[in-house]
PDB file of N, CA and C in Angstrom:
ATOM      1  N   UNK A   1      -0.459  10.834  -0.202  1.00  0.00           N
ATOM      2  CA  UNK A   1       0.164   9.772  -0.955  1.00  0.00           C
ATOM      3  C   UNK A   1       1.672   9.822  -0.773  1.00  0.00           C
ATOM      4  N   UNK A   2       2.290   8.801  -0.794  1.00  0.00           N
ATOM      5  CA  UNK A   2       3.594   8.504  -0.909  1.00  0.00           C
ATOM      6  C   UNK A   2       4.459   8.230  -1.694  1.00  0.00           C
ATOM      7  N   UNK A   3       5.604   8.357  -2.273  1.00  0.00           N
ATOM      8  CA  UNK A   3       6.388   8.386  -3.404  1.00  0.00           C
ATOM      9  C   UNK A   3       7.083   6.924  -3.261  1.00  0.00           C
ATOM     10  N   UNK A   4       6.753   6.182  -4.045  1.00  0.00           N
ATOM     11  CA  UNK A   4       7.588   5.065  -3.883  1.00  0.00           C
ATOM     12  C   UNK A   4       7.803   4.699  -5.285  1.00  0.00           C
ATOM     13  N   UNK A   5       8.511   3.127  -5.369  1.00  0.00           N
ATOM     14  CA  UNK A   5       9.052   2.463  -6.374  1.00  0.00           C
ATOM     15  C   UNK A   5       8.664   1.335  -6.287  1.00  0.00           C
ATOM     16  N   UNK A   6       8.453   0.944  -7.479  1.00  0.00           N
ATOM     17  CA  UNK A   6       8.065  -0.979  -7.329  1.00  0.00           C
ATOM     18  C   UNK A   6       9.280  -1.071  -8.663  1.00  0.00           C
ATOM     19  N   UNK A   7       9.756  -2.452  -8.269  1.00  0.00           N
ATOM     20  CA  UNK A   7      10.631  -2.612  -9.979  1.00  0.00           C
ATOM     21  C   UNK A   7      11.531  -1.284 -10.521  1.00  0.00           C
ATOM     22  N   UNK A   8      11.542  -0.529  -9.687  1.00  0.00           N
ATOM     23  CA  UNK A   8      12.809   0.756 -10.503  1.00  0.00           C
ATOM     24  C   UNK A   8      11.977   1.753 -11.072  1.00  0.00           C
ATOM     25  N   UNK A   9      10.894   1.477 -10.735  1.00  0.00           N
ATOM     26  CA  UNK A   9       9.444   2.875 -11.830  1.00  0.00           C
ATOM     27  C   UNK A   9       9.088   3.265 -10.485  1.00  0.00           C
ATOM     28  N   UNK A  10       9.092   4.655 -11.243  1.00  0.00           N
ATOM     29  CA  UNK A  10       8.570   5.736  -9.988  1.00  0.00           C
ATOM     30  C   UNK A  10       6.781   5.555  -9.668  1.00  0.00           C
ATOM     31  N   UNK A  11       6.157   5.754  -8.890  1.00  0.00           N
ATOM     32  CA  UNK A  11       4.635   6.134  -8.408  1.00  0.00           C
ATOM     33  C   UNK A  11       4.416   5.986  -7.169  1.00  0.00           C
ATOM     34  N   UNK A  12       2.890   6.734  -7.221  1.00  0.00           N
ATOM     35  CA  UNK A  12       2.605   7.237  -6.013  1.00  0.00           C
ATOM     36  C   UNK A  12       1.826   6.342  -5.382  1.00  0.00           C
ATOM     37  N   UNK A  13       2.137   6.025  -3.969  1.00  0.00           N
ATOM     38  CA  UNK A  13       1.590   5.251  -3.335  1.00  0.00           C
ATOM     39  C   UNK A  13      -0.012   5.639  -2.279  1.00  0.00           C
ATOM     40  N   UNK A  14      -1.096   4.854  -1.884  1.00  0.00           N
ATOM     41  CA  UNK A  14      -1.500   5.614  -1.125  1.00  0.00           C
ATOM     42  C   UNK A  14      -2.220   3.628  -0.222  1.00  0.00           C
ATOM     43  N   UNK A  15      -1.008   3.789   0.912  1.00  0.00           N
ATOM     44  CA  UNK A  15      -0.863   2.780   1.836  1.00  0.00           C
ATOM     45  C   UNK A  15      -2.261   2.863   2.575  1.00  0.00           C
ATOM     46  N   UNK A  16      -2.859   1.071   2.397  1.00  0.00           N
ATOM     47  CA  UNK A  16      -3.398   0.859   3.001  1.00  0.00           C
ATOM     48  C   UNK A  16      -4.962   1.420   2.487  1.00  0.00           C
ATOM     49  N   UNK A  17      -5.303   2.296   1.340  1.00  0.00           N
ATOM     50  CA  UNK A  17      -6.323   2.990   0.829  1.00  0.00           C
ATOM     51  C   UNK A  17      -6.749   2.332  -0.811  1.00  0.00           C
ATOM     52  N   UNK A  18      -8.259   1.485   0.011  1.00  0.00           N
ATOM     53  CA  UNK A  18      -8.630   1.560  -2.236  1.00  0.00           C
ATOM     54  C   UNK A  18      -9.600   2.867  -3.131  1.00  0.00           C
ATOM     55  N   UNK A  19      -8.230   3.051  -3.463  1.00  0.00           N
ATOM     56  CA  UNK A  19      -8.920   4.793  -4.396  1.00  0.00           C
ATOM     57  C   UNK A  19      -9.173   4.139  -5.806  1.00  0.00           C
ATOM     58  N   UNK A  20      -9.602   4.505  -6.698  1.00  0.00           N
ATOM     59  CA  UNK A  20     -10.042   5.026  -8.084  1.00  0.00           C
ATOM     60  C   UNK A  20      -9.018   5.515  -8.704  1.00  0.00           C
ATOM     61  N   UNK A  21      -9.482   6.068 -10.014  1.00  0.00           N
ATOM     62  CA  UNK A  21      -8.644   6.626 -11.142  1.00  0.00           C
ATOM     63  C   UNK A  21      -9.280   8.184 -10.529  1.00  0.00           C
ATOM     64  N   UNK A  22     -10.543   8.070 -10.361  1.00  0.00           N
ATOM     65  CA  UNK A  22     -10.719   9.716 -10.076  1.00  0.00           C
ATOM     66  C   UNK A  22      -9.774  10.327  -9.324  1.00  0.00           C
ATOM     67  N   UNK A  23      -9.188   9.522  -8.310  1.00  0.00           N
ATOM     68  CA  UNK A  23      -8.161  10.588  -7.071  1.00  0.00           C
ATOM     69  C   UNK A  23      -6.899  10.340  -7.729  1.00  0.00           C
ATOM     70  N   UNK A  24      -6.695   9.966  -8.941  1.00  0.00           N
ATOM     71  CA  UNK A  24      -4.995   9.967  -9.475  1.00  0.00           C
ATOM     72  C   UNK A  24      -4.595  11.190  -9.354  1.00  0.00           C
ATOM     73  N   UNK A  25      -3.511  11.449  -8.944  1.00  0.00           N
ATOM     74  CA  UNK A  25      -2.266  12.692  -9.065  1.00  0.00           C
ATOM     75  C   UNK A  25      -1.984  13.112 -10.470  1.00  0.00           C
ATOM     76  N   UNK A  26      -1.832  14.311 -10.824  1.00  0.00           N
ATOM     77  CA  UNK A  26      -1.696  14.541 -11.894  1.00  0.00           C
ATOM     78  C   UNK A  26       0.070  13.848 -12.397  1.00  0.00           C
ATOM     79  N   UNK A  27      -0.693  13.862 -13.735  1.00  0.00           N
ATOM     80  CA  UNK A  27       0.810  12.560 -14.196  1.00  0.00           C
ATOM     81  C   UNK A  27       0.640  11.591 -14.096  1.00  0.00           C
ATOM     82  N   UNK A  28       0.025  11.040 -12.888  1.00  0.00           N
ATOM     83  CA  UNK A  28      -0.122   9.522 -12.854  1.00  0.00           C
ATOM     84  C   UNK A  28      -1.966   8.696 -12.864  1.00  0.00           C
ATOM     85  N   UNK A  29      -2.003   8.460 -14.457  1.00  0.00           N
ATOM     86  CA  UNK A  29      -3.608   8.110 -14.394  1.00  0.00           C
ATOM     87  C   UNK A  29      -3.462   6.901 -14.159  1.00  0.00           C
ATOM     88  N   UNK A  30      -2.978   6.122 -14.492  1.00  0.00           N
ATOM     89  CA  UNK A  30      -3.062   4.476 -14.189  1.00  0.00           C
ATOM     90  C   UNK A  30      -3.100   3.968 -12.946  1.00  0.00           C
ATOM     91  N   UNK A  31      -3.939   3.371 -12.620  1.00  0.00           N
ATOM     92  CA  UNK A  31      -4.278   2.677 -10.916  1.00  0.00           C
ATOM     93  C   UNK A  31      -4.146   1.263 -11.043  1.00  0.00           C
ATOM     94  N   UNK A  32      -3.763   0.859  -9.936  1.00  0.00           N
ATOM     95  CA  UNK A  32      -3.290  -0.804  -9.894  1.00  0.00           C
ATOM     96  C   UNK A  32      -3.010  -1.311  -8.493  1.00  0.00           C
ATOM     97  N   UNK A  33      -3.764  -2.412  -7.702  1.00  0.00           N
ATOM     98  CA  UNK A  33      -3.589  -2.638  -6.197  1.00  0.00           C
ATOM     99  C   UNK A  33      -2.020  -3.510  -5.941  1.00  0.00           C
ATOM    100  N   UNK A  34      -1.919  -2.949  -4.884  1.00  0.00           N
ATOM    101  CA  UNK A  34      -0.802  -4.510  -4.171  1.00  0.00           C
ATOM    102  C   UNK A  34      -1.369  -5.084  -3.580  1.00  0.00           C
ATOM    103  N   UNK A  35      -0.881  -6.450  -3.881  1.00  0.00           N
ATOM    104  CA  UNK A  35      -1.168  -7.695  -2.888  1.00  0.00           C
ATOM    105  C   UNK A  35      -0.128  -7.703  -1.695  1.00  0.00           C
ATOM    106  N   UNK A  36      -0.369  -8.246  -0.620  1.00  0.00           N
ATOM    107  CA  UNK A  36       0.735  -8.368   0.815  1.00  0.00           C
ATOM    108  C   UNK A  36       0.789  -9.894   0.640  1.00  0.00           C
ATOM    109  N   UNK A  37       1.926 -10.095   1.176  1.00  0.00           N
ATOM    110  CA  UNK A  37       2.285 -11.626   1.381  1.00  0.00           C
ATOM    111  C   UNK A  37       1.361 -12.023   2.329  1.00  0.00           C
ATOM    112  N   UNK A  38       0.926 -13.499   2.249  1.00  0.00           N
ATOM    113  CA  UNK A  38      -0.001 -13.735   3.385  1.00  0.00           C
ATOM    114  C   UNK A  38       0.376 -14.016   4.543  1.00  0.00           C
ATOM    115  N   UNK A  39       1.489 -14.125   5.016  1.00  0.00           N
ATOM    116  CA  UNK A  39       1.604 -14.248   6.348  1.00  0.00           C
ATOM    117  C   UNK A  39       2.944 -12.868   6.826  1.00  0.00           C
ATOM    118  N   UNK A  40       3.183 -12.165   5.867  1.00  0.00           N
ATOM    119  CA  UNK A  40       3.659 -10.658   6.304  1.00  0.00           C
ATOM    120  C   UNK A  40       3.020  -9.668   5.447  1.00  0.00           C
ATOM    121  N   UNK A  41       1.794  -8.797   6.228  1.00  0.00           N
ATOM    122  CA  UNK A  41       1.306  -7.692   6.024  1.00  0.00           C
ATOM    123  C   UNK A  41       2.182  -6.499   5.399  1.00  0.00           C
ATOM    124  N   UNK A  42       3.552  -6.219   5.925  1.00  0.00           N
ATOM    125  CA  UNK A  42       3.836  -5.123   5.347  1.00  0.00           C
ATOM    126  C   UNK A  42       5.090  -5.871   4.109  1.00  0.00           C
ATOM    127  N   UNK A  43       5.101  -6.638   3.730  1.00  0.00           N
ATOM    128  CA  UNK A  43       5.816  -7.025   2.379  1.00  0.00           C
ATOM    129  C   UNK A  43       4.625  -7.410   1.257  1.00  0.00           C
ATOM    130  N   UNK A  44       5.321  -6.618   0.151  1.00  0.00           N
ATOM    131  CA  UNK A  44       4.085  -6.247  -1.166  1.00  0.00           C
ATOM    132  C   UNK A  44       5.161  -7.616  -1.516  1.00  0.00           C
ATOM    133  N   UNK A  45       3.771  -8.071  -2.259  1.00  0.00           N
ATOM    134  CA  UNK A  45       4.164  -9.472  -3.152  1.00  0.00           C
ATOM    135  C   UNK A  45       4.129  -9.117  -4.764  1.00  0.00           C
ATOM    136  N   UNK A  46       2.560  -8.176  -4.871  1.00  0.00           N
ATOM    137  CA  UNK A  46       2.344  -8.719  -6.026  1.00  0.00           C
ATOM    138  C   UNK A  46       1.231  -7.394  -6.534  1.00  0.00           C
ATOM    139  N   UNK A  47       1.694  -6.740  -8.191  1.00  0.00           N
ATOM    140  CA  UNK A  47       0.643  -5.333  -8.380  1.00  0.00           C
ATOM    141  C   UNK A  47      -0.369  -6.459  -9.219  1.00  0.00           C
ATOM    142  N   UNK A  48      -0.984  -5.679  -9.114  1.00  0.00           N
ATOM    143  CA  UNK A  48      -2.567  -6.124  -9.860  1.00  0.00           C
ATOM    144  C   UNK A  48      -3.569  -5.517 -10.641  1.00  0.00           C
ATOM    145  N   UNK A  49      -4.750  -6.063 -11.095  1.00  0.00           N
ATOM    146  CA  UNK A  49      -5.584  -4.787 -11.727  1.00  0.00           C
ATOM    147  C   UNK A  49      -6.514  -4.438 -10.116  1.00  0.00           C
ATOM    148  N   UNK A  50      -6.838  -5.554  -9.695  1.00  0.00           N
ATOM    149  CA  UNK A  50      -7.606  -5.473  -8.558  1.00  0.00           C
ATOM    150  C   UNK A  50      -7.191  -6.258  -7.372  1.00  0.00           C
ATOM    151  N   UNK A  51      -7.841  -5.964  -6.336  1.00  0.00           N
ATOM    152  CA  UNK A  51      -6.952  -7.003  -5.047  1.00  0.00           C
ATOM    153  C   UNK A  51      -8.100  -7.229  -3.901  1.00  0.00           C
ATOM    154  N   UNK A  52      -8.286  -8.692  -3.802  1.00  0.00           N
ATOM    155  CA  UNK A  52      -9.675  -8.891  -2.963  1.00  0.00           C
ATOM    156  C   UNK A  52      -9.224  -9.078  -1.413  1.00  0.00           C
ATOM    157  N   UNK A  53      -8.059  -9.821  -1.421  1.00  0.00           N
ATOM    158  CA  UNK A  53      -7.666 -10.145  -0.327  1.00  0.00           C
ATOM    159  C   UNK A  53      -6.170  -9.888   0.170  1.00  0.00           C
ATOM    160  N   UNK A  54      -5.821  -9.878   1.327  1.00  0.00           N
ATOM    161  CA  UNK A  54      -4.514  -9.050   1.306  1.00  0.00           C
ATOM    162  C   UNK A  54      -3.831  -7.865   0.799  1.00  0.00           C
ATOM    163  N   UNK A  55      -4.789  -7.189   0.854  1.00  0.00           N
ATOM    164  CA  UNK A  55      -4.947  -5.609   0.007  1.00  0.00           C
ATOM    165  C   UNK A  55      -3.718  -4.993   1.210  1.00  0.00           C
ATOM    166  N   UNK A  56      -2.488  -4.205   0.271  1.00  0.00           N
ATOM    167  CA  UNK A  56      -1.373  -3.599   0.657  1.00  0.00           C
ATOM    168  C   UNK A  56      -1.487  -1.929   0.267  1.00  0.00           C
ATOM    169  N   UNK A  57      -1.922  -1.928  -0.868  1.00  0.00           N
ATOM    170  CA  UNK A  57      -2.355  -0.315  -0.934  1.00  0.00           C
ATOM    171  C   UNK A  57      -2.660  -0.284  -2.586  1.00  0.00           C
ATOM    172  N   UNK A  58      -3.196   1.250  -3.026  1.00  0.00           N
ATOM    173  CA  UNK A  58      -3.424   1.675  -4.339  1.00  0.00           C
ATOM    174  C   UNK A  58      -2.010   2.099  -4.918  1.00  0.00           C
ATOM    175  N   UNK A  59      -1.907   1.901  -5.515  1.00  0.00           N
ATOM    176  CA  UNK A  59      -0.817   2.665  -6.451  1.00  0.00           C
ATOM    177  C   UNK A  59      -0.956   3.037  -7.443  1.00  0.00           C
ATOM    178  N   UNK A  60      -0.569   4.696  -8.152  1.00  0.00           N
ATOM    179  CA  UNK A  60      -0.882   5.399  -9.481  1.00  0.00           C
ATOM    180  C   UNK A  60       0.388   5.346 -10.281  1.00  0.00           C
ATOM    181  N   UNK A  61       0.480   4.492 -11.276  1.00  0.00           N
ATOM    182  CA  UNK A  61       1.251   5.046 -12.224  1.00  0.00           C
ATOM    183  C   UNK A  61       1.623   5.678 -13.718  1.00  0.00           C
ATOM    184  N   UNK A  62       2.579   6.535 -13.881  1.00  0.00           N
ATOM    185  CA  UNK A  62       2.526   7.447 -15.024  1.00  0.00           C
ATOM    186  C   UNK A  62       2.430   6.592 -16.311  1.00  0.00           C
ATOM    187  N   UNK A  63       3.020   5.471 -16.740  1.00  0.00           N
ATOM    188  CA  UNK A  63       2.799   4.344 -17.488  1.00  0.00           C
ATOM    189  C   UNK A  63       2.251   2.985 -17.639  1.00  0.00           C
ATOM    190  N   UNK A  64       1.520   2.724 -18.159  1.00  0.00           N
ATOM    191  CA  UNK A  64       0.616   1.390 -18.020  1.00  0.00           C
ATOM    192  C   UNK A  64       1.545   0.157 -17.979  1.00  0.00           C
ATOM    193  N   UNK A  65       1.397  -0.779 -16.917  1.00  0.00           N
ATOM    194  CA  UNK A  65       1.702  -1.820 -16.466  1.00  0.00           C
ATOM    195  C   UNK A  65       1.724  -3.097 -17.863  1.00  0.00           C
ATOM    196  N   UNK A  66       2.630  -4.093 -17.770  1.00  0.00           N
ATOM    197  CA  UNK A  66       2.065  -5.104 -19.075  1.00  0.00           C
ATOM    198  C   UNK A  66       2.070  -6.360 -17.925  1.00  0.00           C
ATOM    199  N   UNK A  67       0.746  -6.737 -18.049  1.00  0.00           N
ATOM    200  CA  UNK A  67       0.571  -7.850 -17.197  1.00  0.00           C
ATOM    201  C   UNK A  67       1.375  -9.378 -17.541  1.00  0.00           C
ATOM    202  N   UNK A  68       1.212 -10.026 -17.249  1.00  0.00           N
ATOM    203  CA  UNK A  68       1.994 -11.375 -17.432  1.00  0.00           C
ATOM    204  C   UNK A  68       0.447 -12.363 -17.416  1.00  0.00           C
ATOM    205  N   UNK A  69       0.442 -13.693 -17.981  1.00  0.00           N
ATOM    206  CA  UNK A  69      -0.732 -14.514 -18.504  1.00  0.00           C
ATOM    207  C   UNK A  69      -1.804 -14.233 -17.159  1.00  0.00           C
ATOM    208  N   UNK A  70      -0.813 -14.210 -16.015  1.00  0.00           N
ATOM    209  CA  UNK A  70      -1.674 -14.250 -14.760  1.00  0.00           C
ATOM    210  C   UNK A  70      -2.512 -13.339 -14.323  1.00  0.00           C
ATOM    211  N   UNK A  71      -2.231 -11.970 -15.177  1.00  0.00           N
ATOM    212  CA  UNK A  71      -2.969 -10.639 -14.685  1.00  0.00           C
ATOM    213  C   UNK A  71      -1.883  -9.886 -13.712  1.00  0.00           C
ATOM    214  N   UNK A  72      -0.721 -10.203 -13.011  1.00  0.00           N
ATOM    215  CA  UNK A  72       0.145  -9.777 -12.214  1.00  0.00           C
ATOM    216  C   UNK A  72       1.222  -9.481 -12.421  1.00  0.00           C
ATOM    217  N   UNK A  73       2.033  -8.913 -11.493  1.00  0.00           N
ATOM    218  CA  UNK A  73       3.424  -8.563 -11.637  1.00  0.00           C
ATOM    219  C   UNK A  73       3.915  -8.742 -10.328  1.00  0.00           C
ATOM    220  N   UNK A  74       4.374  -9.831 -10.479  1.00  0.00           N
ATOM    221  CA  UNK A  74       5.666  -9.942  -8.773  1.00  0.00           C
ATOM    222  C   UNK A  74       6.174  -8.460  -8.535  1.00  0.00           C
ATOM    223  N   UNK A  75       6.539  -8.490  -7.554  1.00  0.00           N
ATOM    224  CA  UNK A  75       7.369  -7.208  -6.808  1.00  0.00           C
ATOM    225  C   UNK A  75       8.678  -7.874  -6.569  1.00  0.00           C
ATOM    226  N   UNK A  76       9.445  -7.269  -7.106  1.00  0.00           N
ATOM    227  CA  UNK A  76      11.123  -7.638  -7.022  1.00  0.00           C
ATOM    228  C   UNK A  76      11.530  -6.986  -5.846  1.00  0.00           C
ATOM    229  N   UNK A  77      11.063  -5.117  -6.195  1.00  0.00           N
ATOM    230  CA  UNK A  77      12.011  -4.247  -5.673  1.00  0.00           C
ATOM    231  C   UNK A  77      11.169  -3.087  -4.991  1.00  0.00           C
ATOM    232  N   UNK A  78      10.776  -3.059  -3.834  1.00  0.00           N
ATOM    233  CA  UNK A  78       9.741  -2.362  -3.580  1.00  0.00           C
ATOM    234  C   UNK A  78      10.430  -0.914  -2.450  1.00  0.00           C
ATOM    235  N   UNK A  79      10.057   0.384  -2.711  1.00  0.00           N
ATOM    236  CA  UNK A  79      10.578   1.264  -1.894  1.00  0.00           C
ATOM    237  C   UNK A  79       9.743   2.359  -1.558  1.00  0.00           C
ATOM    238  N   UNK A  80       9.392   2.887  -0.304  1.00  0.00           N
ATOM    239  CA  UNK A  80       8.687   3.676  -0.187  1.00  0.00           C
ATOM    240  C   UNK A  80       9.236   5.201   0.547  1.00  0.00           C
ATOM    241  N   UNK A  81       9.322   6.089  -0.164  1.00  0.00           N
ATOM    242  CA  UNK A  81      10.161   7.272   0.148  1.00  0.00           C
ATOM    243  C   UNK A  81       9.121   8.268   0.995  1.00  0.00           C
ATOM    244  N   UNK A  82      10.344   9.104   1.923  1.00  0.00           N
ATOM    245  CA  UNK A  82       9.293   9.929   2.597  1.00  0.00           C
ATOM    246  C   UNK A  82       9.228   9.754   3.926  1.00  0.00           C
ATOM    247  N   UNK A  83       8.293  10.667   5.095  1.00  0.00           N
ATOM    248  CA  UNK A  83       8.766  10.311   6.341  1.00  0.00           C
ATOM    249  C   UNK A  83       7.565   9.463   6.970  1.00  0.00           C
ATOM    250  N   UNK A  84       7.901   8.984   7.989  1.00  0.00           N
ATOM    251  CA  UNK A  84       6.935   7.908   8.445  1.00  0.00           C
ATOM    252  C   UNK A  84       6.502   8.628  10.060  1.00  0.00           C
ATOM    253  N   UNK A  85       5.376   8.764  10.206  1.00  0.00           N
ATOM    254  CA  UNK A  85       4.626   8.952  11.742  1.00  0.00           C
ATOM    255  C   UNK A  85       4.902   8.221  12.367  1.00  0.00           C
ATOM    256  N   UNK A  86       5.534   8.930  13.543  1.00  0.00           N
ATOM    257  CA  UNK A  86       5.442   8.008  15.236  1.00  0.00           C
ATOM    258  C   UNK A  86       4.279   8.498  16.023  1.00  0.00           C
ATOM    259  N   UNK A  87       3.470   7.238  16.971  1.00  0.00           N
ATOM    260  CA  UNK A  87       2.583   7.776  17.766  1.00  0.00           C
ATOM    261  C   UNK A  87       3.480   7.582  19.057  1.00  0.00           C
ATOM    262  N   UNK A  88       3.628   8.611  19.409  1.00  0.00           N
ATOM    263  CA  UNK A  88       3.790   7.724  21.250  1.00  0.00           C
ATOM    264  C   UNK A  88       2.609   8.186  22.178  1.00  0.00           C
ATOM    265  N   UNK A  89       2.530   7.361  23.050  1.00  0.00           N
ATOM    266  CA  UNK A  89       1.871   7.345  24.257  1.00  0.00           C
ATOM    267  C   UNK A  89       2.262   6.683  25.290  1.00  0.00           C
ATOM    268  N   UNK A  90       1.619   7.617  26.651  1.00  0.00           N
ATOM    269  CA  UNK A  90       1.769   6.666  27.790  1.00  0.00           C
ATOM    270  C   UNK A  90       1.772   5.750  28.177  1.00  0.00           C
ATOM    271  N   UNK A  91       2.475   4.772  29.117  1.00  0.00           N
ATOM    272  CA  UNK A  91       1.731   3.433  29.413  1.00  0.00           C
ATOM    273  C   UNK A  91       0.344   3.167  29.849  1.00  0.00           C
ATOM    274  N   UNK A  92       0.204   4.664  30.666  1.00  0.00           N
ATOM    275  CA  UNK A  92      -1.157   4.939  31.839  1.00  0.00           C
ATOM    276  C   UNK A  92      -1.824   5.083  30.607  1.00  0.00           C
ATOM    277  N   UNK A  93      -1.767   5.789  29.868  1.00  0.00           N
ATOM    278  CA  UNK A  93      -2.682   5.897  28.745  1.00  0.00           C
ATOM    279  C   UNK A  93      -3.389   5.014  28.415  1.00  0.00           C
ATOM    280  N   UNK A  94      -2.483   4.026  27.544  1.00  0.00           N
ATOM    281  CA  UNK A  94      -2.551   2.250  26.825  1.00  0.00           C
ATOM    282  C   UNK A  94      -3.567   1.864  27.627  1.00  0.00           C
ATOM    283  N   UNK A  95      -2.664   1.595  28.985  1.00  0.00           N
ATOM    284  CA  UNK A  95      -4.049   0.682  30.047  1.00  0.00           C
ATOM    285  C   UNK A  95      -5.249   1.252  30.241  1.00  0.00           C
ATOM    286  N   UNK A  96      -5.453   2.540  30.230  1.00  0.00           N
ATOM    287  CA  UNK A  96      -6.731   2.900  30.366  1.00  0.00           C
ATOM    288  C   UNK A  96      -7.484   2.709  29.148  1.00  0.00           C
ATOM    289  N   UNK A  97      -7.030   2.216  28.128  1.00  0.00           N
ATOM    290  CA  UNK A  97      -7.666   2.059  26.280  1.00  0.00           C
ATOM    291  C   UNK A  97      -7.930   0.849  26.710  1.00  0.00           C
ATOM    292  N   UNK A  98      -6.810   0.290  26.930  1.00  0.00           N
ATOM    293  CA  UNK A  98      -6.979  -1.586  27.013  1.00  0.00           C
ATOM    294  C   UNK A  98      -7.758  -1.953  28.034  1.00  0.00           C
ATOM    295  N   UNK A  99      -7.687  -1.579  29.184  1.00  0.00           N
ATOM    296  CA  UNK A  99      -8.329  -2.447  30.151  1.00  0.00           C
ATOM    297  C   UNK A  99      -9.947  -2.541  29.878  1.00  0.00           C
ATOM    298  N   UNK A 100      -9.936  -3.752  30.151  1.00  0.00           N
ATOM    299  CA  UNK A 100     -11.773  -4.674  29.990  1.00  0.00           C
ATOM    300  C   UNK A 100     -12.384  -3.666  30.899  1.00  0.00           C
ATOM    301  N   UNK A 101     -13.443  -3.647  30.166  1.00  0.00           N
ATOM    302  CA  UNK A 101     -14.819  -2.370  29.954  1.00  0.00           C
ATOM    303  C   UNK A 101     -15.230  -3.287  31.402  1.00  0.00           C
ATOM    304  N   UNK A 102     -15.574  -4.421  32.107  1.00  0.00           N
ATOM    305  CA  UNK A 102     -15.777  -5.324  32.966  1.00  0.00           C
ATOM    306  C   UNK A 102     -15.244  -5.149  34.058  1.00  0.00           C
ATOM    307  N   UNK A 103     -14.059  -4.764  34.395  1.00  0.00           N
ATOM    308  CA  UNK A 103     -13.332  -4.068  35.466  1.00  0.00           C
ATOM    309  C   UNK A 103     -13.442  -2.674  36.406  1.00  0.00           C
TER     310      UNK A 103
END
């Protein structure tokens, strides 16, 4: 999981994964999905209780959320702390993944 911020409140992120309350981090029991904008995948729009479509990741936090009439909370301010994986690979590599099974 990842340490991030939505709105200036601390919690833990876990990108791209729908977990439960069972896998909460200690400290943080409250679970709540992001929504992604629909036509940019990696910008969070919107936390939720649940998320059917455009699912951005789980998030645990230490204090319960107060929803708005809609069930949601826009994302103002979104930050995700921590280091990020590079894959590299070959080009020869790539093409031998990519090239048509037909060839």
């Amino acid at each position: 999981m990842i340490d991030a911020q939505i709105n200036g409140i601390k919690c833990k992120l876990a990108y791209d994964e729908r977990l439960t309350s069972e896998k909460a981090p200690i400290g943080y029991p409250f679970v709540y999905y992001i929504r992604h904008d629909e036509n940019k995948w990696t910008k969070p729009i919107m936390l939720e209780k649940f998320v059917f479509v455009n699912f951005f990741g789980t998030v645990f936090m230490s204090k319960p959320i107060e929803f708005n009439n809609e069930n949601y909370v826009d994302i103002k301010r979104f930050r995700m702390e921590g280091q990020y994986v590079v894959f590299n690979a070959s080009t020869s590599y790539i093409n031998r993944v990519l090239k048509p099974s037909n060839e």
